[in-house]
C-alpha atoms as a PDB file:
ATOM      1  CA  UNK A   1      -7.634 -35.665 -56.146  1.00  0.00           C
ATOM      2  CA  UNK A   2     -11.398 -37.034 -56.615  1.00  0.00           C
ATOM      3  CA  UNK A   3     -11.813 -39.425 -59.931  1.00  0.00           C
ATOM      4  CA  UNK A   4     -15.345 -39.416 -61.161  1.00  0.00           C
ATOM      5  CA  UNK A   5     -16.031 -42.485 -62.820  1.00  0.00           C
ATOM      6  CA  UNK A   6     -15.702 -42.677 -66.969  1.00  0.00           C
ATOM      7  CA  UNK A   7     -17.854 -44.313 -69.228  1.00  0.00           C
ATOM      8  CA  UNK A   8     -15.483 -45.625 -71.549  1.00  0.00           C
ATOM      9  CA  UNK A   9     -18.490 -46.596 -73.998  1.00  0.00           C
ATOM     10  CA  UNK A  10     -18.055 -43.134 -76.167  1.00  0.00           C
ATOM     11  CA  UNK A  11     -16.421 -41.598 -78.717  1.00  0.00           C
ATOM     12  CA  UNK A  12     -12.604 -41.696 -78.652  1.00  0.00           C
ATOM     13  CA  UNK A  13     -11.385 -38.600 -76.956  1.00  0.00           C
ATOM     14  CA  UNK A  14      -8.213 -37.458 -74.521  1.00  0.00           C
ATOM     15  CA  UNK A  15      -7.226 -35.151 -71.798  1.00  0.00           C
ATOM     16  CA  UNK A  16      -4.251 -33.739 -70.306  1.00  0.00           C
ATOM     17  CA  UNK A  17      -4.372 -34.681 -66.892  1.00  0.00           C
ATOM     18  CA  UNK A  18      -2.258 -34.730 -63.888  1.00  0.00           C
ATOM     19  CA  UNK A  19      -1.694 -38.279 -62.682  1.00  0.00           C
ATOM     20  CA  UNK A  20      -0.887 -38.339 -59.264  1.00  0.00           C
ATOM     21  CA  UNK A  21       0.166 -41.751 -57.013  1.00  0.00           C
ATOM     22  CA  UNK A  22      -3.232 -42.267 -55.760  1.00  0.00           C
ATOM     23  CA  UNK A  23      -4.951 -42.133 -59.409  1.00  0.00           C
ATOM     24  CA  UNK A  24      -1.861 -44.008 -60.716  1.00  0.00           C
ATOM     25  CA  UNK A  25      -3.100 -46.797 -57.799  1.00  0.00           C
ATOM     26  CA  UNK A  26      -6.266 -46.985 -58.652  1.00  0.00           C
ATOM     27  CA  UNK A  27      -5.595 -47.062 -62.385  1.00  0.00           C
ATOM     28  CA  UNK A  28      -3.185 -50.321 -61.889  1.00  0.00           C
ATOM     29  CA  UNK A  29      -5.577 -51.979 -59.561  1.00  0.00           C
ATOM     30  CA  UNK A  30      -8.376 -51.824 -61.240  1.00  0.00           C
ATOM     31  CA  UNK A  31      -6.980 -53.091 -64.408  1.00  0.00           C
ATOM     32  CA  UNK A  32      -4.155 -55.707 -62.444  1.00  0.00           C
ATOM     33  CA  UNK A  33      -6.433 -58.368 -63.923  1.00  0.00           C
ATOM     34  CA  UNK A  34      -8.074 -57.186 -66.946  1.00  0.00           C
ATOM     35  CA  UNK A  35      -5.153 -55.815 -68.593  1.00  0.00           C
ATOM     36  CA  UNK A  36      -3.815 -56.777 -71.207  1.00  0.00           C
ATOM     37  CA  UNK A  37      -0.057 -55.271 -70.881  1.00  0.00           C
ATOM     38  CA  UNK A  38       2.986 -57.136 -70.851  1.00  0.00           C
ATOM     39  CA  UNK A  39       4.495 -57.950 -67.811  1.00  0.00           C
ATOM     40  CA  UNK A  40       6.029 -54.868 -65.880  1.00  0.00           C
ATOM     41  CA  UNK A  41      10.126 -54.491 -66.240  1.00  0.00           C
ATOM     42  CA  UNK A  42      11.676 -53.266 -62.802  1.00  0.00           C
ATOM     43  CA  UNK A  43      14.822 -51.858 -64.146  1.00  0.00           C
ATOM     44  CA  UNK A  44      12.777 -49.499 -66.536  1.00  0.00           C
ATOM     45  CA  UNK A  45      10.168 -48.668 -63.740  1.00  0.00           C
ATOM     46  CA  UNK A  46      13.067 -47.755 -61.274  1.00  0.00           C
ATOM     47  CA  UNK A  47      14.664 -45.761 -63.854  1.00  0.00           C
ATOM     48  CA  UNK A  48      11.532 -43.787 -64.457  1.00  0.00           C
ATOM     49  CA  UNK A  49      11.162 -43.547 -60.464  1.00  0.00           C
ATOM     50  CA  UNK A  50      14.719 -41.739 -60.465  1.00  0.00           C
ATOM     51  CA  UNK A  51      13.971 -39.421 -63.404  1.00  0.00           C
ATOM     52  CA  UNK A  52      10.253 -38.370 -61.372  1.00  0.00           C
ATOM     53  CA  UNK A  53      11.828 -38.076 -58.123  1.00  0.00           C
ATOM     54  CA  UNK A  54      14.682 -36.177 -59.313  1.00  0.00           C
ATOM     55  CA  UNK A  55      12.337 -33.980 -61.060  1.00  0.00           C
ATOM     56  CA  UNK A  56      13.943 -34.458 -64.594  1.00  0.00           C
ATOM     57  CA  UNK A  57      10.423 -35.950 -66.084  1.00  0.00           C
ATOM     58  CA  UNK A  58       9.243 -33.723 -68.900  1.00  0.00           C
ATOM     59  CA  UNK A  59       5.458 -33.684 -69.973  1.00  0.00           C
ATOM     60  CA  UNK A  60       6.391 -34.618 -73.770  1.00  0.00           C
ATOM     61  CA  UNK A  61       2.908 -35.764 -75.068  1.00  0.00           C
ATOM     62  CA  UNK A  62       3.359 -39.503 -74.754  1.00  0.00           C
ATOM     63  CA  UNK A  63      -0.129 -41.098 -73.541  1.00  0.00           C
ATOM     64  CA  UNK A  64      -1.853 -43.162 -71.578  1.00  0.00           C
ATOM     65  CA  UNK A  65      -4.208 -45.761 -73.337  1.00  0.00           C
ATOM     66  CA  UNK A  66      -7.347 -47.217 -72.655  1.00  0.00           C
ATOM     67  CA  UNK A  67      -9.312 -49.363 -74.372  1.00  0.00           C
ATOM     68  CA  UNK A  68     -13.304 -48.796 -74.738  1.00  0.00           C
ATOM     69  CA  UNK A  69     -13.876 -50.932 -71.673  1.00  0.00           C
ATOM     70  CA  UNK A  70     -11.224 -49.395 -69.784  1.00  0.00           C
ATOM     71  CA  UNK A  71      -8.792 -51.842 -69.904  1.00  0.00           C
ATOM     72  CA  UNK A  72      -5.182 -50.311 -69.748  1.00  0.00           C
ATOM     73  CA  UNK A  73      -3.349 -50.792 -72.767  1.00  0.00           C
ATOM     74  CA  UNK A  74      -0.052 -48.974 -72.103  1.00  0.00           C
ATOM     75  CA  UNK A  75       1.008 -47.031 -69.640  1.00  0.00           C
ATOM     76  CA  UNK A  76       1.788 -49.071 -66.758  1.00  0.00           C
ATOM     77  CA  UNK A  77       5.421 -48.424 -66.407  1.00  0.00           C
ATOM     78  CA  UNK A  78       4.759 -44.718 -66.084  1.00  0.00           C
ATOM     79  CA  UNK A  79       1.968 -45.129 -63.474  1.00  0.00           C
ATOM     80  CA  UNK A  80       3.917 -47.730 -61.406  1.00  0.00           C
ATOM     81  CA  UNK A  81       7.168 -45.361 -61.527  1.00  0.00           C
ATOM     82  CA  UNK A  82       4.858 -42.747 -60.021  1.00  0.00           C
ATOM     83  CA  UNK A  83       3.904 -45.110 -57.449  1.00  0.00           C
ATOM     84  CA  UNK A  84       7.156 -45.840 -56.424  1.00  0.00           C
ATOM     85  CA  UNK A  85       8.498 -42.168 -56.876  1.00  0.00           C
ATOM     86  CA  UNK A  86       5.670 -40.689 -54.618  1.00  0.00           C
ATOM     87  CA  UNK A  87       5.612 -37.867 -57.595  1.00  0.00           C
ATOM     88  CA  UNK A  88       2.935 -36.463 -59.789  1.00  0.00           C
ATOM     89  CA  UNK A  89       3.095 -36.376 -63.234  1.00  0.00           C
ATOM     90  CA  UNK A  90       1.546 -34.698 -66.196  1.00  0.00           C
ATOM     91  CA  UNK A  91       0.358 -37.194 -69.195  1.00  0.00           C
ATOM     92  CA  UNK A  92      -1.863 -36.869 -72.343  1.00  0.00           C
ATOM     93  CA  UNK A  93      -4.809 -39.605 -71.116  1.00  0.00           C
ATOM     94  CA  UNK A  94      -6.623 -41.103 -74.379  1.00  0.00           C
ATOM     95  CA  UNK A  95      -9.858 -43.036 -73.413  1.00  0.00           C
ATOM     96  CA  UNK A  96     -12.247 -45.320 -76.180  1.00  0.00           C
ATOM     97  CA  UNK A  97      -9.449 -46.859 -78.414  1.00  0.00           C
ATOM     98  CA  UNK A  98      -9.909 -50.130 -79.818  1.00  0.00           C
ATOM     99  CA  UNK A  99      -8.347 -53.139 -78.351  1.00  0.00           C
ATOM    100  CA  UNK A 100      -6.595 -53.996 -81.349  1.00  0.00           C
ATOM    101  CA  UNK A 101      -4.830 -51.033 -81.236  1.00  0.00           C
ATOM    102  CA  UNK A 102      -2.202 -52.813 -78.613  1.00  0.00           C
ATOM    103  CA  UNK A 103      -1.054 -54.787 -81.704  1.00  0.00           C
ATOM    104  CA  UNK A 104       0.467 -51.524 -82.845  1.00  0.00           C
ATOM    105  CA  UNK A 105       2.226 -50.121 -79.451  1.00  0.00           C
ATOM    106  CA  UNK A 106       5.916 -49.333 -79.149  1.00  0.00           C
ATOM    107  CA  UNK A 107       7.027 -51.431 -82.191  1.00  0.00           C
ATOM    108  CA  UNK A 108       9.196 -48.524 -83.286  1.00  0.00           C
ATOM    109  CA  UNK A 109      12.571 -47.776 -81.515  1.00  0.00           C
ATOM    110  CA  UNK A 110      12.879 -45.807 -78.518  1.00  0.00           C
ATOM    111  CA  UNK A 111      15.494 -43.059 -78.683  1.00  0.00           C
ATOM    112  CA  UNK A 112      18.467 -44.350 -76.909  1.00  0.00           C
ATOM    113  CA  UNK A 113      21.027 -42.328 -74.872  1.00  0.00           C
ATOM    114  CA  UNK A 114      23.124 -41.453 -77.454  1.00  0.00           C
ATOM    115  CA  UNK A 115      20.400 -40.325 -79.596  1.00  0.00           C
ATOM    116  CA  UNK A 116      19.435 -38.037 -76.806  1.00  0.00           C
ATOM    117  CA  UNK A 117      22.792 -36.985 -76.325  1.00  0.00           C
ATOM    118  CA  UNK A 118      23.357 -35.788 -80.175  1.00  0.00           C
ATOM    119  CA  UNK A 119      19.635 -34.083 -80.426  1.00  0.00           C
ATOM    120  CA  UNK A 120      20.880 -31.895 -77.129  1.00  0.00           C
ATOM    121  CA  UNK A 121      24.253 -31.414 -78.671  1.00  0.00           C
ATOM    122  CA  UNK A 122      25.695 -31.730 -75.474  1.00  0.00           C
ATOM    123  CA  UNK A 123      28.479 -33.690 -76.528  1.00  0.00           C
ATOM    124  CA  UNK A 124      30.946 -33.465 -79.324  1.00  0.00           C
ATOM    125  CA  UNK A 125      32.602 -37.054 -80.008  1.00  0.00           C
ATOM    126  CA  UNK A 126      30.934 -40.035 -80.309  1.00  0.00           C
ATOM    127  CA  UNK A 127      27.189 -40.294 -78.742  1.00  0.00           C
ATOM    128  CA  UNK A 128      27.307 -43.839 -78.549  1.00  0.00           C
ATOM    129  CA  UNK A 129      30.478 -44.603 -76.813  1.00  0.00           C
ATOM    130  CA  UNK A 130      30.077 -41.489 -74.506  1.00  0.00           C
ATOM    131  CA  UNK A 131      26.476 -42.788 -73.324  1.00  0.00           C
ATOM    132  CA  UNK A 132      27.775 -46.483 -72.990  1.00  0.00           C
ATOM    133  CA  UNK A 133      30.377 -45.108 -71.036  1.00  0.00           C
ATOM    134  CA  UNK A 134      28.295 -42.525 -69.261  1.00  0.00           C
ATOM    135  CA  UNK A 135      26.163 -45.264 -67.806  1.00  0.00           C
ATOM    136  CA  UNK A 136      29.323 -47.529 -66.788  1.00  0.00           C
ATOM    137  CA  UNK A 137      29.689 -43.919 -64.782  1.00  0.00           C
ATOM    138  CA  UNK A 138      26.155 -43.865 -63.109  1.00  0.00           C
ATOM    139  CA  UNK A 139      27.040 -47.738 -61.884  1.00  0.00           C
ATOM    140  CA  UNK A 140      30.239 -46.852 -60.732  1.00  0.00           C
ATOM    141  CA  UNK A 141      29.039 -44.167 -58.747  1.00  0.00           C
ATOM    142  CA  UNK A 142      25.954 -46.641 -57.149  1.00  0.00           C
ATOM    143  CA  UNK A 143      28.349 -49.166 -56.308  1.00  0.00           C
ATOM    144  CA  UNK A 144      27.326 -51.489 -58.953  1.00  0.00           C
ATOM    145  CA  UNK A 145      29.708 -51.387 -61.971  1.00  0.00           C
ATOM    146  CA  UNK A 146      29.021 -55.212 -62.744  1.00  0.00           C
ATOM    147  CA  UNK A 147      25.570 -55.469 -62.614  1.00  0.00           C
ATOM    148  CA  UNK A 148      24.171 -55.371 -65.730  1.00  0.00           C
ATOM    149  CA  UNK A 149      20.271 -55.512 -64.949  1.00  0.00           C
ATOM    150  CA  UNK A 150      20.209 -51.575 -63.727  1.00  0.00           C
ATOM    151  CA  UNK A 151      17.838 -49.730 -66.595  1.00  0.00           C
ATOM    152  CA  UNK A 152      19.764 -45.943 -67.209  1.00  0.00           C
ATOM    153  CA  UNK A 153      17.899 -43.634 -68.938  1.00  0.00           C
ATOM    154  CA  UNK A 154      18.654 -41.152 -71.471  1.00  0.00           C
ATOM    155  CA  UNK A 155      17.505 -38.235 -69.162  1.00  0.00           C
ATOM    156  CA  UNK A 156      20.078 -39.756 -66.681  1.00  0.00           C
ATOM    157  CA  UNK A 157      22.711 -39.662 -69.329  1.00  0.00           C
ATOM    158  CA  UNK A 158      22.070 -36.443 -70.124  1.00  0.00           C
ATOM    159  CA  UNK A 159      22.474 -34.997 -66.809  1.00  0.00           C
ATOM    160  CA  UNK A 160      25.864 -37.111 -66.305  1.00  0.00           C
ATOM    161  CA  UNK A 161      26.916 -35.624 -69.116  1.00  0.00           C
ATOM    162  CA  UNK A 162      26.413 -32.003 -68.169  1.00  0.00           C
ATOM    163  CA  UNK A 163      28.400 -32.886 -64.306  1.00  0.00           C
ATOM    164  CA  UNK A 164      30.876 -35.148 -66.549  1.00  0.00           C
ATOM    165  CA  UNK A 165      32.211 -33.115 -69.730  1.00  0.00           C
ATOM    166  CA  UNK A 166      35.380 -34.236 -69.345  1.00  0.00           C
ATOM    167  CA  UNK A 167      34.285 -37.843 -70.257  1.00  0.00           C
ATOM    168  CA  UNK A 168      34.803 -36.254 -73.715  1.00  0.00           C
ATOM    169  CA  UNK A 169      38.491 -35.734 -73.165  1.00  0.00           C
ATOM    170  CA  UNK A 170      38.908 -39.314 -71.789  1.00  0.00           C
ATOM    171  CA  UNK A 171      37.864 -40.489 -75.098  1.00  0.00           C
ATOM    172  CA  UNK A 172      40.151 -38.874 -77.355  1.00  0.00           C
ATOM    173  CA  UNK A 173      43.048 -40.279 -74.533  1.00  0.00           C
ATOM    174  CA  UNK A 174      41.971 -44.253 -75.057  1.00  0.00           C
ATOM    175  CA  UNK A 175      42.221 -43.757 -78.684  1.00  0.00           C
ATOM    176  CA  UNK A 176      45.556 -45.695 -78.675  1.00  0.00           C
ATOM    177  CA  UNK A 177      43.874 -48.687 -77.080  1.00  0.00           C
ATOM    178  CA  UNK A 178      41.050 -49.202 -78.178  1.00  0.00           C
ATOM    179  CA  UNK A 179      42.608 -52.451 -79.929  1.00  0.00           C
ATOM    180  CA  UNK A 180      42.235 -53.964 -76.443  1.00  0.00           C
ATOM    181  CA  UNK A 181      39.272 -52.187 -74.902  1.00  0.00           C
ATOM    182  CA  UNK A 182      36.288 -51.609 -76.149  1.00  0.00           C
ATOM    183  CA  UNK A 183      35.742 -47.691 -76.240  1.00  0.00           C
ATOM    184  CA  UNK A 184      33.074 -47.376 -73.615  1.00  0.00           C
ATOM    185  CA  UNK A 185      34.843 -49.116 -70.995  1.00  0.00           C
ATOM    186  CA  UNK A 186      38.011 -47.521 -72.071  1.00  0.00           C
ATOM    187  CA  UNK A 187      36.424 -44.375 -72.013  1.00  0.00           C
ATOM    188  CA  UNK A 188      34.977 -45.068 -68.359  1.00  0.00           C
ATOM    189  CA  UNK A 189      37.520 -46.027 -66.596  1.00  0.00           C
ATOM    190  CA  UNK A 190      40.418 -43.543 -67.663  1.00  0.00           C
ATOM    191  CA  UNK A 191      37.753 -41.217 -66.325  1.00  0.00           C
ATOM    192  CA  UNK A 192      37.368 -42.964 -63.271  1.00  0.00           C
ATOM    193  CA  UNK A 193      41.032 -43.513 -62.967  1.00  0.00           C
ATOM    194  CA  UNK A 194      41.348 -39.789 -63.706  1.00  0.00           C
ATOM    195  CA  UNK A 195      38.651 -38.792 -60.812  1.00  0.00           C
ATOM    196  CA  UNK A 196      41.824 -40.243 -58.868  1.00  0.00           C
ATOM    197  CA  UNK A 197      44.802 -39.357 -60.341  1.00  0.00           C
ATOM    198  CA  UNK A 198      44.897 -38.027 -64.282  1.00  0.00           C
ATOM    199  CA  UNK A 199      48.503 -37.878 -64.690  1.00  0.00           C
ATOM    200  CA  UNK A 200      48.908 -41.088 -64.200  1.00  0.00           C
ATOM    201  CA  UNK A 201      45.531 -42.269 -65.526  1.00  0.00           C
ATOM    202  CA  UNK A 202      47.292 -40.969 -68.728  1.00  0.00           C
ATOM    203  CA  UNK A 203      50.723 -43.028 -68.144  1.00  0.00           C
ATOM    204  CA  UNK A 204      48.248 -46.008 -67.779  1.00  0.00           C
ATOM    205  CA  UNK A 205      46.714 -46.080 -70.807  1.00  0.00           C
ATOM    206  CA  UNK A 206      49.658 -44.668 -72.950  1.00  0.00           C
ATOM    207  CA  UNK A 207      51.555 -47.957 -71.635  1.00  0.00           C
ATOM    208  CA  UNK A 208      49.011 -50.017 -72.317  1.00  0.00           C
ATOM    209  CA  UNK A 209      48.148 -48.755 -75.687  1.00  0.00           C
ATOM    210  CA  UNK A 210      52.085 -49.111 -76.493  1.00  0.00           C
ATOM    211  CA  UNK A 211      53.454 -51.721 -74.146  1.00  0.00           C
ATOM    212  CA  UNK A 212      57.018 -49.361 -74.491  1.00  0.00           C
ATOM    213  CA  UNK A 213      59.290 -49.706 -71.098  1.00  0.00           C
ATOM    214  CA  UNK A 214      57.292 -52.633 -69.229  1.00  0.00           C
ATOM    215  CA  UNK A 215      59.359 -54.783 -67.150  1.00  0.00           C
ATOM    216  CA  UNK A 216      58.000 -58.565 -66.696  1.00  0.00           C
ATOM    217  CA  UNK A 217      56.044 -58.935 -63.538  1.00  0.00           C
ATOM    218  CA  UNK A 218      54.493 -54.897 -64.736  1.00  0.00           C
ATOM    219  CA  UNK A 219      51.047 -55.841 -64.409  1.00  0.00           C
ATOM    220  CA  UNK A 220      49.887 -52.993 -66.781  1.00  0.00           C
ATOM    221  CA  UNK A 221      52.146 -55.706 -69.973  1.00  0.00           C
ATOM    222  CA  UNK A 222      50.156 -58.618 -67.750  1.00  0.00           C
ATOM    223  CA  UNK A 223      46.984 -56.854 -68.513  1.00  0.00           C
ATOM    224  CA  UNK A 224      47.843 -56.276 -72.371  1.00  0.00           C
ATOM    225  CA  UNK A 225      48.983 -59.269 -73.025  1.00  0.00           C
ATOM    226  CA  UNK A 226      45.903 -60.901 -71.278  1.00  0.00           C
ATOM    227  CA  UNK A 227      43.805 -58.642 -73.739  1.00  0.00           C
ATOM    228  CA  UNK A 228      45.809 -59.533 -76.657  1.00  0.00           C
ATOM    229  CA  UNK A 229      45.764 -63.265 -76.956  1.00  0.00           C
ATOM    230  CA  UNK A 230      42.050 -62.565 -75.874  1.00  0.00           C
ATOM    231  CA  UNK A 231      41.461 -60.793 -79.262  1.00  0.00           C
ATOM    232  CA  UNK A 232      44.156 -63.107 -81.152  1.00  0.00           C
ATOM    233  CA  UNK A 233      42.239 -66.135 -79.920  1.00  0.00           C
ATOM    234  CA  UNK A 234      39.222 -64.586 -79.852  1.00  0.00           C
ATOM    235  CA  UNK A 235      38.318 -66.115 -76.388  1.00  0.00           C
ATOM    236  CA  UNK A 236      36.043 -63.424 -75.787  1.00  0.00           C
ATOM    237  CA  UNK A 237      36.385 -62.234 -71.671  1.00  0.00           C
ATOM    238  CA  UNK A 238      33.221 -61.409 -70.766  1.00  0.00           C
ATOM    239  CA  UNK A 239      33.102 -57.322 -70.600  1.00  0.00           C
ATOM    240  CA  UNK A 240      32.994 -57.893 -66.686  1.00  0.00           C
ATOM    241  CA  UNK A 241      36.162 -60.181 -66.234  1.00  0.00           C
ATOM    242  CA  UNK A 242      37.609 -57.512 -68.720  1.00  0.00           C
ATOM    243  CA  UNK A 243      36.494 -54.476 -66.651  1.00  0.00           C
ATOM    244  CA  UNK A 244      37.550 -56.323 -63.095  1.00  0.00           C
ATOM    245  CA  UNK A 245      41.887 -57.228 -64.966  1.00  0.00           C
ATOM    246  CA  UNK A 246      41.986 -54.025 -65.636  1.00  0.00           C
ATOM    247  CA  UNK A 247      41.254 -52.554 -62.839  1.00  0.00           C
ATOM    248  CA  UNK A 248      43.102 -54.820 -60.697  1.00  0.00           C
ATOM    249  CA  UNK A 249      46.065 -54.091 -62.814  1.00  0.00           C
ATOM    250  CA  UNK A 250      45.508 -50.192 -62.422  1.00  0.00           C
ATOM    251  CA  UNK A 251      45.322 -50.644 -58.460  1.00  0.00           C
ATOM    252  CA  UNK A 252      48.576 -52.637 -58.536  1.00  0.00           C
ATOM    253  CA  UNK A 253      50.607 -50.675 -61.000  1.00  0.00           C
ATOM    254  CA  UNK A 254      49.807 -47.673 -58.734  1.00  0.00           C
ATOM    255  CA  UNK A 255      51.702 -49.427 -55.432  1.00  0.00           C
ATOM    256  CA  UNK A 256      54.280 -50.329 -57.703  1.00  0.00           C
ATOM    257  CA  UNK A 257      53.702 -53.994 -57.062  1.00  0.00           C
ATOM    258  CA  UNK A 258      54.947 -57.274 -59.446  1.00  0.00           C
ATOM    259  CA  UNK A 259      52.633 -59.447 -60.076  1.00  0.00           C
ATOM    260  CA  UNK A 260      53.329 -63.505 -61.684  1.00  0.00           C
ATOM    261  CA  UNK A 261      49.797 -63.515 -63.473  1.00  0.00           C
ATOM    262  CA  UNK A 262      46.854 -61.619 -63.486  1.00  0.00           C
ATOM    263  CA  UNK A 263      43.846 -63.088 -62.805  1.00  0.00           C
ATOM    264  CA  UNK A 264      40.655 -63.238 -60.267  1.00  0.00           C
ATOM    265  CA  UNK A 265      40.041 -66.011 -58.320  1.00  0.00           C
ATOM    266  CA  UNK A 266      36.408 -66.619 -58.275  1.00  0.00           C
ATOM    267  CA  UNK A 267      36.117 -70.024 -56.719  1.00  0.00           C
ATOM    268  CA  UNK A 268      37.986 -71.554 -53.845  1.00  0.00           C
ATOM    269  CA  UNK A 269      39.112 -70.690 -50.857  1.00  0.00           C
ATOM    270  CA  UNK A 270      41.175 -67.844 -51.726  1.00  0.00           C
ATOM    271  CA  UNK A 271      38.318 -66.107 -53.818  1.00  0.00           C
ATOM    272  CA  UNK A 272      38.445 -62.709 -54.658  1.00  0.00           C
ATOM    273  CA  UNK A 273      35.617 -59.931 -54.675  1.00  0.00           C
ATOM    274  CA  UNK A 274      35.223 -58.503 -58.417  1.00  0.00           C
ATOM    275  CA  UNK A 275      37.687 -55.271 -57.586  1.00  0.00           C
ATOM    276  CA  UNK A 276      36.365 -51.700 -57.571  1.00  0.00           C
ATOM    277  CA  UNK A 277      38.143 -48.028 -58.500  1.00  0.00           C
ATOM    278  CA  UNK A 278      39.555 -46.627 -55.242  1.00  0.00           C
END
């Protein structure tokens, strides 16, 4: 695709036009000095990659910006996601606008998953907690459930959501302990648990919502204990020590195994790898 050369010394004006990886290049290079846009965020550019490769981008008007000397003044997180995706896109281009103008780009809120989840009425409890826990979901199923730095966007969300309905159902069955849990992660992981085994994804969280019938050494009453002086106290677990307890507890409850404490050993030479759902 040829690119004839703009003066960018006119009138404001704009054009829908079809960005493909080699204009996205050349639009990147030739302002990788001259612009004057923040510094690129990988997590948001891969998560753009994923929605362009997948073919789940959606020409929704947002535009391009250059200034009236052609600098790039937003923009660059599309084009470099179209880079890295290998996929055209279609974008409203707007050339001529005053440099200023950057003072006034994407100070307003984004719509987040959960926003995009209620406008698409695709789910009928609580947007927030089901997106939170849909993108626990999307980790879990990369292999990454602690890692915290991996950008999920509400398109991906959306599309969980439609292979995932019963996430919904999951949330109405943590309602008992959500004392303990927050309701994303509870949410998540009686899913996950349930991807395994529901029936007894179901005993798990009724026990631990209750504590009824547990026998010392039952590492599900290990586990709510753990959670409850951590609220009492208000120690505050960090979500991922939270997350990694309870599933170690739902892995050993399952074999039947006692346990004397519940913890993970993350120094020494008996450390333990953070625990995943299998």
């Amino acid at each position: 695709m040829g690119e004839r050369r703009i003066n960018f010394d006119v009138d404001l004006k704009g054009q829908v036009r079809l960005v493909d990886p080699a204009l996205a290049r050349t639009w990147m290079e030739s302002n990788a000095v001259a612009s004057v846009n923040r510094a690129l965020k990988e997590a948001k550019v891969n998560a753009y990659a994923r929605s362009m490769a997948a073919g789940n981008w959606l020409f929704n008007g947002e535009s391009i910006k250059f200034a009236k000397d052609g600098r790039l003044l937003d923009g660059q997180h599309r084009l470099a996601a179209c880079i890295l995706a290998d996929r055209p896109f279609r974008a409203f281009v707007i050339y001529g606008l005053d440099e200023n103008t950057l003072l006034t780009i994407d100070t307003g809120s984004n719509r987040s998953s959960s926003d995009v989840l209620k406008i698409t009425e695709t789910c009928d409890v609580n947007h927030k907690n089901i997106a939170a826990a849909l993108t626990y979901l999307y980790k879990h199923r990369i292999g990454n459930i602690y890692h915290h730095g991996i950008s999920v966007s509400p398109q991906e969300v959306v599309e969980m959501h439609k292979e995932n309905p019963g996430i919904s159902d999951s949330f109405r069955a943590v309602a008992g302990s959500r004392h303990l849990l927050s309701s994303a992660m509870a949410t998540f992981l009686h899913y996950a648990f349930s991807e395994i085994d529901d029936e007894t994804a179901d005993l798990f969280f009724e026990k631990l919502a209750d504590g009824a019938d547990l026998e010392a050494g039952n590492p599900i009453l290990l586990l709510r204990n753990r959670l409850m002086r951590n609220r009492a106290e208000k120690t505050n677990l960090h979500r991922n020590e939270v997350m990694a307890l309870t599933i170690k507890a739902w892995s050993v409850w399952r074999t039947g195994a006692k346990l004397r404490n519940l913890s993970i050993r993350r120094k020494g030479n008996k450390a333990e790898d953070l625990p995943l759902i299998r």
